[in-house]
PDB file of N, CA and C in Angstrom:
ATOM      1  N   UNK A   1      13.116  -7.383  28.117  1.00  0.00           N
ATOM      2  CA  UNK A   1      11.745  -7.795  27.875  1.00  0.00           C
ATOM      3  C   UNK A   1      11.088  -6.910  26.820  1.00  0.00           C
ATOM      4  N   UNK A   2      11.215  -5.577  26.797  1.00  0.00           N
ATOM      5  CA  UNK A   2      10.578  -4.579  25.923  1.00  0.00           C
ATOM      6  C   UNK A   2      11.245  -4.659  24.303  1.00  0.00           C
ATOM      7  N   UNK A   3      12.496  -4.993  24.320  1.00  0.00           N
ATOM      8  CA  UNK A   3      13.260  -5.573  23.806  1.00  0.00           C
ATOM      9  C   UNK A   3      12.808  -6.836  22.378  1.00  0.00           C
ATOM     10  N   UNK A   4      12.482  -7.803  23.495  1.00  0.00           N
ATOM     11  CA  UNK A   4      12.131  -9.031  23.169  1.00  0.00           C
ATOM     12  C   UNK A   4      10.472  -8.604  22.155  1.00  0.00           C
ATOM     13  N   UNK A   5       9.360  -8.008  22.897  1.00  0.00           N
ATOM     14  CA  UNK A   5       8.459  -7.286  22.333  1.00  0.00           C
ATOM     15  C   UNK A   5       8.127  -6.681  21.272  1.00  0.00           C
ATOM     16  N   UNK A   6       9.501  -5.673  21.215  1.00  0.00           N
ATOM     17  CA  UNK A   6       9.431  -4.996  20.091  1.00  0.00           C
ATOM     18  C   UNK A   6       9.966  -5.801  18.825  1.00  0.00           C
ATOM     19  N   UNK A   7      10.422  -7.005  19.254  1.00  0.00           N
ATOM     20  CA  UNK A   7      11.648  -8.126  17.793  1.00  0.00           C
ATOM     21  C   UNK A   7      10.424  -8.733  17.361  1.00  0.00           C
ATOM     22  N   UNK A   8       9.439  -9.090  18.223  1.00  0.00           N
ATOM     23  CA  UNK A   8       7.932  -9.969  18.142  1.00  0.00           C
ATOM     24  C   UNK A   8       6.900  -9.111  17.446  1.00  0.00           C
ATOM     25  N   UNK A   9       7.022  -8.053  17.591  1.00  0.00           N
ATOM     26  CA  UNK A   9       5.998  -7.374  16.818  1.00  0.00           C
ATOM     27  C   UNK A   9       6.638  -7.241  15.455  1.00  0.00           C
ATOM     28  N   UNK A  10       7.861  -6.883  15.108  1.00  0.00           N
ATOM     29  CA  UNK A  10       8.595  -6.821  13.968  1.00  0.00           C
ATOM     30  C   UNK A  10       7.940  -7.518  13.163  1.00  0.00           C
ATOM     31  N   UNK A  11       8.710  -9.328  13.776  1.00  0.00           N
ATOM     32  CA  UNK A  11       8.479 -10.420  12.970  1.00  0.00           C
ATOM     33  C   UNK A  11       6.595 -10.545  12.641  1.00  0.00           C
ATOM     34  N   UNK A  12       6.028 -10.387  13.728  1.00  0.00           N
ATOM     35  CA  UNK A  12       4.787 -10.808  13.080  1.00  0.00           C
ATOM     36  C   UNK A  12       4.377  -9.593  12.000  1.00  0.00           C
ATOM     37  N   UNK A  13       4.485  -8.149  12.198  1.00  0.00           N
ATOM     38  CA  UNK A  13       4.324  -7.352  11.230  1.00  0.00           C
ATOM     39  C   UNK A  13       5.215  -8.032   9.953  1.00  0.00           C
ATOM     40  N   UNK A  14       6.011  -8.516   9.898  1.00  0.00           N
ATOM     41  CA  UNK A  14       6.513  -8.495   8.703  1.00  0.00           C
ATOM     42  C   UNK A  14       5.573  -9.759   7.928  1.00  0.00           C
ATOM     43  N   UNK A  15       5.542 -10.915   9.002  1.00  0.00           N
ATOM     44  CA  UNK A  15       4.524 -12.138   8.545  1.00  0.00           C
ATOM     45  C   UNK A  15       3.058 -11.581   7.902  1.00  0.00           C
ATOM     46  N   UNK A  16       2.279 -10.736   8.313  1.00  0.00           N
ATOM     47  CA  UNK A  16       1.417 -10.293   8.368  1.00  0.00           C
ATOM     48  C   UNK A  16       1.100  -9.406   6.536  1.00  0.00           C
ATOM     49  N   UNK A  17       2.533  -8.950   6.308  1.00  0.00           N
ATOM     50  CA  UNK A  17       2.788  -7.985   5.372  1.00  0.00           C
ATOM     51  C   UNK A  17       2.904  -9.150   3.833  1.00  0.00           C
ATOM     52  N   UNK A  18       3.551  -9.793   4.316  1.00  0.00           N
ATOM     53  CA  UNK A  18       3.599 -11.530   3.367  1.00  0.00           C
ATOM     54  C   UNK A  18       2.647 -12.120   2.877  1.00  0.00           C
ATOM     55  N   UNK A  19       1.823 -12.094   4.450  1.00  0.00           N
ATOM     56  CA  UNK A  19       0.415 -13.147   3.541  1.00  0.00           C
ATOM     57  C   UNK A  19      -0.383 -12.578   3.104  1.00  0.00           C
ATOM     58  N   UNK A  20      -0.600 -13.239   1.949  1.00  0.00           N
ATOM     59  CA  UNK A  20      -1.968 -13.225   0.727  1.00  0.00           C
ATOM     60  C   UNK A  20      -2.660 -13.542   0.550  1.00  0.00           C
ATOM     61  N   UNK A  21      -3.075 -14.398   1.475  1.00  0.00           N
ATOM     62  CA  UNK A  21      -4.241 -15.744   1.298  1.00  0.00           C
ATOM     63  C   UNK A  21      -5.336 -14.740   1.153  1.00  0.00           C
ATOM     64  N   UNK A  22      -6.007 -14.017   1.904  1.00  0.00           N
ATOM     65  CA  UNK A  22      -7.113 -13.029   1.823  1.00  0.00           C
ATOM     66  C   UNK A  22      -7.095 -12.409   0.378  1.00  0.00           C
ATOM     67  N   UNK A  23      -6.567 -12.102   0.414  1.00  0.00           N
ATOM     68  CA  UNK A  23      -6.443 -11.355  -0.748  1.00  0.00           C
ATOM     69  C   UNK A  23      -7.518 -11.027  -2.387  1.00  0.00           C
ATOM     70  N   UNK A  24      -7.340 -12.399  -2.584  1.00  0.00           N
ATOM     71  CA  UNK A  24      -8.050 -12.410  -4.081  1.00  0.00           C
ATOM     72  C   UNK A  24      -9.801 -12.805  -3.396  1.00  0.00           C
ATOM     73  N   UNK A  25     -10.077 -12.888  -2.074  1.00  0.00           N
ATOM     74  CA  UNK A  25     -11.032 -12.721  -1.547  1.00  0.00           C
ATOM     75  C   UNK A  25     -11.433 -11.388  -1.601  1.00  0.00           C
ATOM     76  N   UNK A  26     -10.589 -10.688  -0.916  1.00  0.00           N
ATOM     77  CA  UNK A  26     -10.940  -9.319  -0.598  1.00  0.00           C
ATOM     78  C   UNK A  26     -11.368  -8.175  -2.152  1.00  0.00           C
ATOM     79  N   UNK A  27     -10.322  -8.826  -3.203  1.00  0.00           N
ATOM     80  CA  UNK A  27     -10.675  -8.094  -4.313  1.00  0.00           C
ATOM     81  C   UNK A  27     -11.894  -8.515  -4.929  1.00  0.00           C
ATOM     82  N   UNK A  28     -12.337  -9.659  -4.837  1.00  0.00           N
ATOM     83  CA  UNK A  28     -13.812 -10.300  -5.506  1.00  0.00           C
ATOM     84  C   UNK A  28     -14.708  -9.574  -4.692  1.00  0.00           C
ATOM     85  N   UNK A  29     -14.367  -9.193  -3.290  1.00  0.00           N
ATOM     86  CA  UNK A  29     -15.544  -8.195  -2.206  1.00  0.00           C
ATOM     87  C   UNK A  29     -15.910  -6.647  -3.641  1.00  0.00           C
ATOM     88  N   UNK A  30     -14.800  -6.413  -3.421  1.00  0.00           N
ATOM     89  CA  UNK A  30     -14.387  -4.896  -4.214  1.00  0.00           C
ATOM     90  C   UNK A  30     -14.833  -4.949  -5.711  1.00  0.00           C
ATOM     91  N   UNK A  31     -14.908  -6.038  -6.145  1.00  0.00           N
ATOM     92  CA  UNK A  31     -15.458  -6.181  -7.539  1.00  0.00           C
ATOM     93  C   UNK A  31     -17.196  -6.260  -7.506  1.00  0.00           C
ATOM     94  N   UNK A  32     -17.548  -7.018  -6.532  1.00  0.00           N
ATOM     95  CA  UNK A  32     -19.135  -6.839  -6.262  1.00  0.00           C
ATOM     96  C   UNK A  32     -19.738  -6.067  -6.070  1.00  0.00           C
ATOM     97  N   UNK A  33     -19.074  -5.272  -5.342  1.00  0.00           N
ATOM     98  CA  UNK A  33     -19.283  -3.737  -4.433  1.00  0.00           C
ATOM     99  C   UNK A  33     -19.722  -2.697  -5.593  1.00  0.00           C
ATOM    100  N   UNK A  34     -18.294  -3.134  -7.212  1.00  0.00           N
ATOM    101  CA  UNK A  34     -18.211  -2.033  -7.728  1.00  0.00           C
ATOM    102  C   UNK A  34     -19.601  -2.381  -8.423  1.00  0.00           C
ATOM    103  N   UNK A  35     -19.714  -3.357  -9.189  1.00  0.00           N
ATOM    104  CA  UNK A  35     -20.692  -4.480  -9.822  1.00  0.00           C
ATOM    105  C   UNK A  35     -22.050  -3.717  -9.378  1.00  0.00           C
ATOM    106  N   UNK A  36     -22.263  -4.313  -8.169  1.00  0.00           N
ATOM    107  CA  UNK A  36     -23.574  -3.555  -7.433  1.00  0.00           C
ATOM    108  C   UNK A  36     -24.238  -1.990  -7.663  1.00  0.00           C
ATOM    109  N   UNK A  37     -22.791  -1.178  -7.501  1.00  0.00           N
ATOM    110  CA  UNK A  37     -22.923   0.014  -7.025  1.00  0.00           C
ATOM    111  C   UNK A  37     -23.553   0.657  -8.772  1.00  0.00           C
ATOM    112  N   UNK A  38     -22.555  -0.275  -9.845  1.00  0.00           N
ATOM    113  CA  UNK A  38     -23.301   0.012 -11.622  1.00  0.00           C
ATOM    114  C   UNK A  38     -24.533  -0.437 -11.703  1.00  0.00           C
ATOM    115  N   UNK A  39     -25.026  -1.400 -11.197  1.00  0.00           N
ATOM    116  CA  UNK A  39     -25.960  -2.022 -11.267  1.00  0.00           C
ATOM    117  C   UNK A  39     -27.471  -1.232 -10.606  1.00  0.00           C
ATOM    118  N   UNK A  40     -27.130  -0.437  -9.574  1.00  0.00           N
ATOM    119  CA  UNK A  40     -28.540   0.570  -9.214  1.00  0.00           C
ATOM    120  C   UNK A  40     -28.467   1.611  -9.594  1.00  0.00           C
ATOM    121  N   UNK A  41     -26.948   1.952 -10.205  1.00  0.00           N
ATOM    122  CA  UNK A  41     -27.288   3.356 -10.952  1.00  0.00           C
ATOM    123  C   UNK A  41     -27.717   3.229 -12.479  1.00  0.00           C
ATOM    124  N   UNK A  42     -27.864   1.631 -13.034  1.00  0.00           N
ATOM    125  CA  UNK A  42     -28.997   1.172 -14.473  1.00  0.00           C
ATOM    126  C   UNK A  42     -30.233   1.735 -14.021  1.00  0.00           C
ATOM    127  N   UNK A  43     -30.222   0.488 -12.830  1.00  0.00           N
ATOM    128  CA  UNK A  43     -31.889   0.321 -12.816  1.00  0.00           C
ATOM    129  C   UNK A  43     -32.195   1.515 -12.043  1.00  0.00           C
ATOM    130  N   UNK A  44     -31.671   2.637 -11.489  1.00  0.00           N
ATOM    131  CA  UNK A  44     -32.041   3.693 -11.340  1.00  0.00           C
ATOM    132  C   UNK A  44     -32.792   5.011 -12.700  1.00  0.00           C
ATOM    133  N   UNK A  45     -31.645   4.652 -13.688  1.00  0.00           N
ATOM    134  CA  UNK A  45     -31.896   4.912 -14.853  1.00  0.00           C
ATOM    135  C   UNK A  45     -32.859   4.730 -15.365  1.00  0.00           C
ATOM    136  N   UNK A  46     -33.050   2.762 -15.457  1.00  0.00           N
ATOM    137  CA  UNK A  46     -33.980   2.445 -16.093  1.00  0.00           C
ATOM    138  C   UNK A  46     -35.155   2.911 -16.116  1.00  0.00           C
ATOM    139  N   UNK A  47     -35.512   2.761 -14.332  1.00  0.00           N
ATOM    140  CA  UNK A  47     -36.870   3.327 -13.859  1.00  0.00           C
ATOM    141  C   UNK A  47     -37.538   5.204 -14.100  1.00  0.00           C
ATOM    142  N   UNK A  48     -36.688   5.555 -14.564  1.00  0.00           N
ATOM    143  CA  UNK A  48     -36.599   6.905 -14.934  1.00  0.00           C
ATOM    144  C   UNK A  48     -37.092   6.916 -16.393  1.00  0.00           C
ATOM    145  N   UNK A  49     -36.344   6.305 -16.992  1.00  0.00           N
ATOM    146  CA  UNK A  49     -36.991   6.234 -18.850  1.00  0.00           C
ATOM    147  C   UNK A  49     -38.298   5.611 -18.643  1.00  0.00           C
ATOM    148  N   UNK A  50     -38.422   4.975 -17.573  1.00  0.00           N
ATOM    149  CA  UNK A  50     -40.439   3.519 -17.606  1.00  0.00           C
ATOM    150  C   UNK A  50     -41.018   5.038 -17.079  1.00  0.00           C
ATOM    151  N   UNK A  51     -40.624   5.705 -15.685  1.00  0.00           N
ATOM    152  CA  UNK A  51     -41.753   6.462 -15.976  1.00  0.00           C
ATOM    153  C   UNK A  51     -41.856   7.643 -16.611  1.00  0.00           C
ATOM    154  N   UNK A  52     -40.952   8.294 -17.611  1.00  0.00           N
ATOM    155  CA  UNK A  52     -41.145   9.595 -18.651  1.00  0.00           C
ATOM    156  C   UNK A  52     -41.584   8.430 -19.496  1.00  0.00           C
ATOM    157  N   UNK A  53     -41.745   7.402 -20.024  1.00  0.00           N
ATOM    158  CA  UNK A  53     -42.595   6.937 -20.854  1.00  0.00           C
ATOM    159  C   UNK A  53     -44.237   6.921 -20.361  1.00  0.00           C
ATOM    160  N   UNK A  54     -44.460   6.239 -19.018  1.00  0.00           N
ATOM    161  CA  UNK A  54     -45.453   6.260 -18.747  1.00  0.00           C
ATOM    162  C   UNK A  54     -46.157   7.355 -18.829  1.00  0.00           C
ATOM    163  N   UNK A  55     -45.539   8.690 -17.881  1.00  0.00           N
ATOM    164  CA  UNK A  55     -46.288   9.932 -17.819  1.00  0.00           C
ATOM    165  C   UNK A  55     -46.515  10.562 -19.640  1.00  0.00           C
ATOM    166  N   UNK A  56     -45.512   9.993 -20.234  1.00  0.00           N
ATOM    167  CA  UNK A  56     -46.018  10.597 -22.055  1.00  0.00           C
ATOM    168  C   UNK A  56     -47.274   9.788 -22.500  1.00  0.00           C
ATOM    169  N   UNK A  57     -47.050   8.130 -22.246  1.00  0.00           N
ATOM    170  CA  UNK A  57     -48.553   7.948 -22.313  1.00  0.00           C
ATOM    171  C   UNK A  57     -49.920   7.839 -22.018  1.00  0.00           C
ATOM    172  N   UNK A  58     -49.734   8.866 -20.312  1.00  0.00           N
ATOM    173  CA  UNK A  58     -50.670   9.195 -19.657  1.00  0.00           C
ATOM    174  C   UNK A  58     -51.249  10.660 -20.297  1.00  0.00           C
ATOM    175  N   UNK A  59     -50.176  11.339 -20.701  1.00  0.00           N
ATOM    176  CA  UNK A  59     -51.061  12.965 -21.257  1.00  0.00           C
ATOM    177  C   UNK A  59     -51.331  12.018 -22.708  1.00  0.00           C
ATOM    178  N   UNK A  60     -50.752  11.511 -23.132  1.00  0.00           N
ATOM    179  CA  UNK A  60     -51.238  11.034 -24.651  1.00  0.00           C
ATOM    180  C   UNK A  60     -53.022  10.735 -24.628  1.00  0.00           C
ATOM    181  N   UNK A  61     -53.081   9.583 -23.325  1.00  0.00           N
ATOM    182  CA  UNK A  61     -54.611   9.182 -23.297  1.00  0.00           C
ATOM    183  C   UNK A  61     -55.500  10.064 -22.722  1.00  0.00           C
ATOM    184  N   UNK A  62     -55.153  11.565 -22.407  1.00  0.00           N
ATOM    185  CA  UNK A  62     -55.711  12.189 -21.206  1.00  0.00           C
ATOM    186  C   UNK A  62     -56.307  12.835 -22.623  1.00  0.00           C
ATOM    187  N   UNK A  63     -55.412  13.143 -24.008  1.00  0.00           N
ATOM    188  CA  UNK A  63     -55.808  14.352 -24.519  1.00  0.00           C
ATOM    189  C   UNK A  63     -56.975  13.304 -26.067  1.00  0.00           C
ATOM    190  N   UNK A  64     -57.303  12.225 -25.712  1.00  0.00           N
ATOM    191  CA  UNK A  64     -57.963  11.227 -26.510  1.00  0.00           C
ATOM    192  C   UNK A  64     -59.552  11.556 -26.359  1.00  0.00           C
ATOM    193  N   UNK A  65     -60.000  11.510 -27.061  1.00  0.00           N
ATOM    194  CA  UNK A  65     -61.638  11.748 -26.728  1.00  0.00           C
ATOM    195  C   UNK A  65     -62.120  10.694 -26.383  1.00  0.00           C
ATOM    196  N   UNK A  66     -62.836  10.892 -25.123  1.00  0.00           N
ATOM    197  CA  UNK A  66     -64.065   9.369 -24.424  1.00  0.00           C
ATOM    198  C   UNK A  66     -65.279   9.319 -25.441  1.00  0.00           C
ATOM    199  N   UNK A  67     -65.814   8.285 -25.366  1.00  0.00           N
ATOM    200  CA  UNK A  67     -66.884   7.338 -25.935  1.00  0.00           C
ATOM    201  C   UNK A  67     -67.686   8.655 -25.989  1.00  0.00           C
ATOM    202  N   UNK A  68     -68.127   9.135 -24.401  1.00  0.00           N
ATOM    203  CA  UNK A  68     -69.477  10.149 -24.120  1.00  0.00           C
ATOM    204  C   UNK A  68     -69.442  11.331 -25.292  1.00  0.00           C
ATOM    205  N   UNK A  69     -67.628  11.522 -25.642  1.00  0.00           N
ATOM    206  CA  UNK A  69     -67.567  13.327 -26.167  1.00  0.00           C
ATOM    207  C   UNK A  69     -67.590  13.078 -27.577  1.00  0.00           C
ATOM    208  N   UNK A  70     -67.190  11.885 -27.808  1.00  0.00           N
ATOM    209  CA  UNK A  70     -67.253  11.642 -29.618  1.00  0.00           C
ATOM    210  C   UNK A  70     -68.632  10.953 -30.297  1.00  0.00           C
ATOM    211  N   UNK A  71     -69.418  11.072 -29.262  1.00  0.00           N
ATOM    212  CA  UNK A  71     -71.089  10.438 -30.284  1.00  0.00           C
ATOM    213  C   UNK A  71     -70.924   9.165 -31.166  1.00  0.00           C
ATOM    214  N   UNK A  72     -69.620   8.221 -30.315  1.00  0.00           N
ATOM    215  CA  UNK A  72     -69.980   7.509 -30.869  1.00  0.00           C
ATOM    216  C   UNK A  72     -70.092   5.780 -29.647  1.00  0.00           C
ATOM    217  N   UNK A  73     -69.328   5.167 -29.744  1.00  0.00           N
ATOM    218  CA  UNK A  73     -70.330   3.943 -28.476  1.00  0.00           C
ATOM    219  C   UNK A  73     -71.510   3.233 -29.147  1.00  0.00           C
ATOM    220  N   UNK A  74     -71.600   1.985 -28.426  1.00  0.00           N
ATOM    221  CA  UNK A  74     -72.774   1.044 -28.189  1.00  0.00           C
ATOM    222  C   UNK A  74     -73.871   1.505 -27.680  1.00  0.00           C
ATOM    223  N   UNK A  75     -74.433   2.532 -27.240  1.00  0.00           N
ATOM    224  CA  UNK A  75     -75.716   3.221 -26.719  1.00  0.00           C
ATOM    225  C   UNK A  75     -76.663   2.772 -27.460  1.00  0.00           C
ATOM    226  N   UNK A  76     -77.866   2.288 -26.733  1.00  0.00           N
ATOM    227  CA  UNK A  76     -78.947   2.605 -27.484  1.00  0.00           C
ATOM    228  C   UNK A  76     -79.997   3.901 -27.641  1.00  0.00           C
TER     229      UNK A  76
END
């Protein structure tokens, strides 16, 4: 019987080792995965260059003179 068991596990290990059907599934998983994983380290990027742009054109407008300090404006 233990016998018989161990010839059954053989054969299905060996069946098991054969099929491919999964396969070109499993690699399209692994291609998305990789896909994905480039894809938030862009837009990780990206968002990094939007805000050292932003914060450059936040001191840019910080160091601009207002209406009140340059005498000049619509006032009557």
């Amino acid at each position: 019987m233990a016998k018989t068991k161990k010839s059954l596990a053989k054969k299905r290990h060996a069946s098991l080792l054969e099929d491919t059907r999964g396969l070109t599934t499993v690699e399209y998983i692994i291609i998305l995965c990789l896909i994905a994983v480039v894809g938030f380290a862009v837009w990780k990027k990206f968002g990094e260059t939007v805000k050292g742009k932003v914060n450059g054109a936040d001191t840019v407008m910080t160091g601009l003179p207002t209406s009140s300090s340059a005498g000049g404006g619509g006032g009557s």
